[in-house]
C-alpha atoms as a PDB file:
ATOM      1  CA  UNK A   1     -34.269  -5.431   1.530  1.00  0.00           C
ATOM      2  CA  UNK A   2     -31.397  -5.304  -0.871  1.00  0.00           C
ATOM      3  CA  UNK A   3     -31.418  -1.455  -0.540  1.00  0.00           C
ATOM      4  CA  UNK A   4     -31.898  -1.339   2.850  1.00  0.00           C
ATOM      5  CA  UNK A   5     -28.495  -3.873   3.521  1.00  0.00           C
ATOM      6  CA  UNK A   6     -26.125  -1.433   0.816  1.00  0.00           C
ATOM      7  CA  UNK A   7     -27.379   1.627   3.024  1.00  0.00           C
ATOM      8  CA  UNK A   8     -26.819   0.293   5.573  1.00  0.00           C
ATOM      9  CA  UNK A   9     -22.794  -0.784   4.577  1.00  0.00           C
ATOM     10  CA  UNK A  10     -22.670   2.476   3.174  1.00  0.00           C
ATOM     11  CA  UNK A  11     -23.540   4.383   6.343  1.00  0.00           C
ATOM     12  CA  UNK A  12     -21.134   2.234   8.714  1.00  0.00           C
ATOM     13  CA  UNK A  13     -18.572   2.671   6.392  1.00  0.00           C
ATOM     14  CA  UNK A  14     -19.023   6.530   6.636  1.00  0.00           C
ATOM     15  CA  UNK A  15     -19.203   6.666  10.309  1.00  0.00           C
ATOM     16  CA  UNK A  16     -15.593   4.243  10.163  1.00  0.00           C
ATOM     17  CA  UNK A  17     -14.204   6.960   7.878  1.00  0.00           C
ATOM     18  CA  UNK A  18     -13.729   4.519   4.758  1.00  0.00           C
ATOM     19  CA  UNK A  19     -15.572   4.647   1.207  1.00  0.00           C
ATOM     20  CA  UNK A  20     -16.485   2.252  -0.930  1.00  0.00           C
ATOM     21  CA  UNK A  21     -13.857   1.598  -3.938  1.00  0.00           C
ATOM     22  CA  UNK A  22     -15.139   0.198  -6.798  1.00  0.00           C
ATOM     23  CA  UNK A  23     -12.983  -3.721  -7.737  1.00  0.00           C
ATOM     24  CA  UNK A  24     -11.854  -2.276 -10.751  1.00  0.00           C
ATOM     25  CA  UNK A  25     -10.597   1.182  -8.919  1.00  0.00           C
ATOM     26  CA  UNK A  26      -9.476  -1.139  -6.401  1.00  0.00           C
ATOM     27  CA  UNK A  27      -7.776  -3.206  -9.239  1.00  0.00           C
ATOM     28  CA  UNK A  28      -6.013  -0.047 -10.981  1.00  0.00           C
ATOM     29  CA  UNK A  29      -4.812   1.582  -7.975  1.00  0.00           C
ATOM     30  CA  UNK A  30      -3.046  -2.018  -6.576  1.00  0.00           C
ATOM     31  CA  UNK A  31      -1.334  -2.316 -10.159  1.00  0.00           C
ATOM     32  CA  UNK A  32      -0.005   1.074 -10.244  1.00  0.00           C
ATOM     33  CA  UNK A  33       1.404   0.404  -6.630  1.00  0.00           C
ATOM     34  CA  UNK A  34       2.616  -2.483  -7.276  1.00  0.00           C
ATOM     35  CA  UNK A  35       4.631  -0.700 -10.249  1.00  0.00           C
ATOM     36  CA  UNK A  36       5.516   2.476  -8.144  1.00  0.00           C
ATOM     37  CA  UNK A  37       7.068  -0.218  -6.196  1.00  0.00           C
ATOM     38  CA  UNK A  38       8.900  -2.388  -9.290  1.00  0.00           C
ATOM     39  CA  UNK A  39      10.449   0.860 -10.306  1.00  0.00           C
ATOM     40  CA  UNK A  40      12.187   1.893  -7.126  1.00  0.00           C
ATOM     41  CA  UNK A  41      13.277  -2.105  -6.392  1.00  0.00           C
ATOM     42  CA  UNK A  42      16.653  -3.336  -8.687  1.00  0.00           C
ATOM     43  CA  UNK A  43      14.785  -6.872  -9.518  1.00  0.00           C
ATOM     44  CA  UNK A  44      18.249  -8.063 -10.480  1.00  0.00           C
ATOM     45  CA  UNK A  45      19.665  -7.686  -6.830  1.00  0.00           C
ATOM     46  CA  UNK A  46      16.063  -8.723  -4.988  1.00  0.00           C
ATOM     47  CA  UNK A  47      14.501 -10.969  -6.819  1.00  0.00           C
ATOM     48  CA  UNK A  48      12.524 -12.477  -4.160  1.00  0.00           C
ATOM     49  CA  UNK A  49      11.216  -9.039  -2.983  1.00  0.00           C
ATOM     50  CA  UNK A  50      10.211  -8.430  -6.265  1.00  0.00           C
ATOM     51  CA  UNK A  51       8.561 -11.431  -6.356  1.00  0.00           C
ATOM     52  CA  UNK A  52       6.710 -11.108  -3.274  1.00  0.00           C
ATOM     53  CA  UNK A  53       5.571  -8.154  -4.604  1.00  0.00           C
ATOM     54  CA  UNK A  54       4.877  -9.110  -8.332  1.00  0.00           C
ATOM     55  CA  UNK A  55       2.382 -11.447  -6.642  1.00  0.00           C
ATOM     56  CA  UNK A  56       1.037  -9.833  -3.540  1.00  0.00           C
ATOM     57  CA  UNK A  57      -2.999 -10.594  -4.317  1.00  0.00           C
ATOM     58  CA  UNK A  58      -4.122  -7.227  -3.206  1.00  0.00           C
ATOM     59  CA  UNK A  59      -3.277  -3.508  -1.775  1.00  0.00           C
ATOM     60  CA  UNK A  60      -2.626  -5.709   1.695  1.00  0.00           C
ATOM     61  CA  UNK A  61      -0.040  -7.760   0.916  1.00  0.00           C
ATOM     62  CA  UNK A  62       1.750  -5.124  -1.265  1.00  0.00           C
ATOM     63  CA  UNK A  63       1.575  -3.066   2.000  1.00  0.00           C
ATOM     64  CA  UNK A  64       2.844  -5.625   4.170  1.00  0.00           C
ATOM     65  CA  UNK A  65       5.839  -6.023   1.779  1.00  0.00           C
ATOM     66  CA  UNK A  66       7.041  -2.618   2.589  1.00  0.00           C
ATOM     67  CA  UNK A  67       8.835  -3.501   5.263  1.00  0.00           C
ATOM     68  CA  UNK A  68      11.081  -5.573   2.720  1.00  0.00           C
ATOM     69  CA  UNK A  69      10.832  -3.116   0.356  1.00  0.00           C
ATOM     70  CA  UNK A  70      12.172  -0.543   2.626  1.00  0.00           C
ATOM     71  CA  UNK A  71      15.069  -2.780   3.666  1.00  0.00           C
ATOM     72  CA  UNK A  72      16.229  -2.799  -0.463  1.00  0.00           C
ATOM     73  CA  UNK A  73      15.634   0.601  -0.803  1.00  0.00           C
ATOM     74  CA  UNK A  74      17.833   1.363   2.224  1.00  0.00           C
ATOM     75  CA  UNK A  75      20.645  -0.859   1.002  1.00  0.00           C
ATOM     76  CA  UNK A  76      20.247   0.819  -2.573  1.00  0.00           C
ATOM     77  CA  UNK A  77      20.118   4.232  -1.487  1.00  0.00           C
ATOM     78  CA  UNK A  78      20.329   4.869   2.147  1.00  0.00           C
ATOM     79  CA  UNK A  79      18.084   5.171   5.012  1.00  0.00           C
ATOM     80  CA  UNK A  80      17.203   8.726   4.370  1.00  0.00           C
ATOM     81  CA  UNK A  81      16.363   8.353   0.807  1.00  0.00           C
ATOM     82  CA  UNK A  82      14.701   4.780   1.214  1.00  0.00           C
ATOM     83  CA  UNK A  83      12.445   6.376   3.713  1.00  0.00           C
ATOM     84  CA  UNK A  84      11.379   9.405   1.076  1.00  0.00           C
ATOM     85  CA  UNK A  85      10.890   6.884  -1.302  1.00  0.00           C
ATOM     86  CA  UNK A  86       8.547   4.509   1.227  1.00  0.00           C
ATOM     87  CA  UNK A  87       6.624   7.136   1.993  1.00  0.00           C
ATOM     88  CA  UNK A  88       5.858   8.449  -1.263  1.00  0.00           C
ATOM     89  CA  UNK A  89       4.763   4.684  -1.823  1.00  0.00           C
ATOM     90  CA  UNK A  90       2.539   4.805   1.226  1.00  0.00           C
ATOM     91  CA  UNK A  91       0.559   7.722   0.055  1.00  0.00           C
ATOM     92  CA  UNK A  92      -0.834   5.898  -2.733  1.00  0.00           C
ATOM     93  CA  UNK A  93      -2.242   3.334  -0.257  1.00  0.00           C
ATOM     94  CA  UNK A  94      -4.836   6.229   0.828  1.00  0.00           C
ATOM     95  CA  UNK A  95      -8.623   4.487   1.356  1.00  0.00           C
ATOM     96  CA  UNK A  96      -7.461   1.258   0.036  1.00  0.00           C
ATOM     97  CA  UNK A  97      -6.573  -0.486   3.544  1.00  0.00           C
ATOM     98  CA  UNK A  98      -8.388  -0.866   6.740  1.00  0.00           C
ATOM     99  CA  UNK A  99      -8.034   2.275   9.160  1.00  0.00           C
ATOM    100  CA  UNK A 100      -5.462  -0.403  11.060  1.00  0.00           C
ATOM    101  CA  UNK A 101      -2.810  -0.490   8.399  1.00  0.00           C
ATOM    102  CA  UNK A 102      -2.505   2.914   7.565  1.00  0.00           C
ATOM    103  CA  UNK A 103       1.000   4.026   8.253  1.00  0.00           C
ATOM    104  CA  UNK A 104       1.861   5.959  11.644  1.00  0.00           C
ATOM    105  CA  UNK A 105       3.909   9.029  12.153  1.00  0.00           C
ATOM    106  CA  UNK A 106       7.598   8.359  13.210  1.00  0.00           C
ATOM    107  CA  UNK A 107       9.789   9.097  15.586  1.00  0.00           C
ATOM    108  CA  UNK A 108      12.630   8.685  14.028  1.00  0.00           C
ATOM    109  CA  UNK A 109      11.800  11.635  11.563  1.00  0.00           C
ATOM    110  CA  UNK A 110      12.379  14.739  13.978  1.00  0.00           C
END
């Protein structure tokens, strides 16, 4: 029965267009977001971002925390350049998150 139940995830996460990631994949790939993030953020001028970030318990609440993130970065660098930066940080996100949270195209970029 055990097999049948982990074929059966498997397959309905296939047909929802997600894999499987392993918790320590998971694990690795949330720390080195969260420190893609630490590096762009001045921790001296946004201390609570970065600790809203710092401890975010997993690739969700790092991703909701862009929205702050992006706000710092904007302020730091401009809107233009904050926005490069966000969405380089977004890529990494790839087949952690629900297909709900993955980031839409914008209309403010044409």
């Amino acid at each position: 029965m055990s097999w049948f139940s982990s074929h059966l995830k498997s397959s309905l996460m296939s047909l929802l267009g997600t894999s499987e990631v392993t918790s320590s994949v998971l694990e690795d790939r949330t720390e080195g977001i969260r420190q893609l993030i630490l590096d762009e953020l001045d921790e001296s001028h946004f201390p609570k971002i970065a600790l809203r970030v710092r401890y975010a318990t997993d690739a969700q609440g790092l991703w909701h925390a862009r929205g702050d993130v992006m706000a710092a970065l904007a302020e730091m660098h401009g809107e233009s350049i904050a926005r490069e930066k966000i969405s380089r940080i977004s890529e990494q996100f790839t087949g952690l998150l629900p297909s709900g949270l993955s980031a839409r195209p914008s209309s403010l970029a044409n």
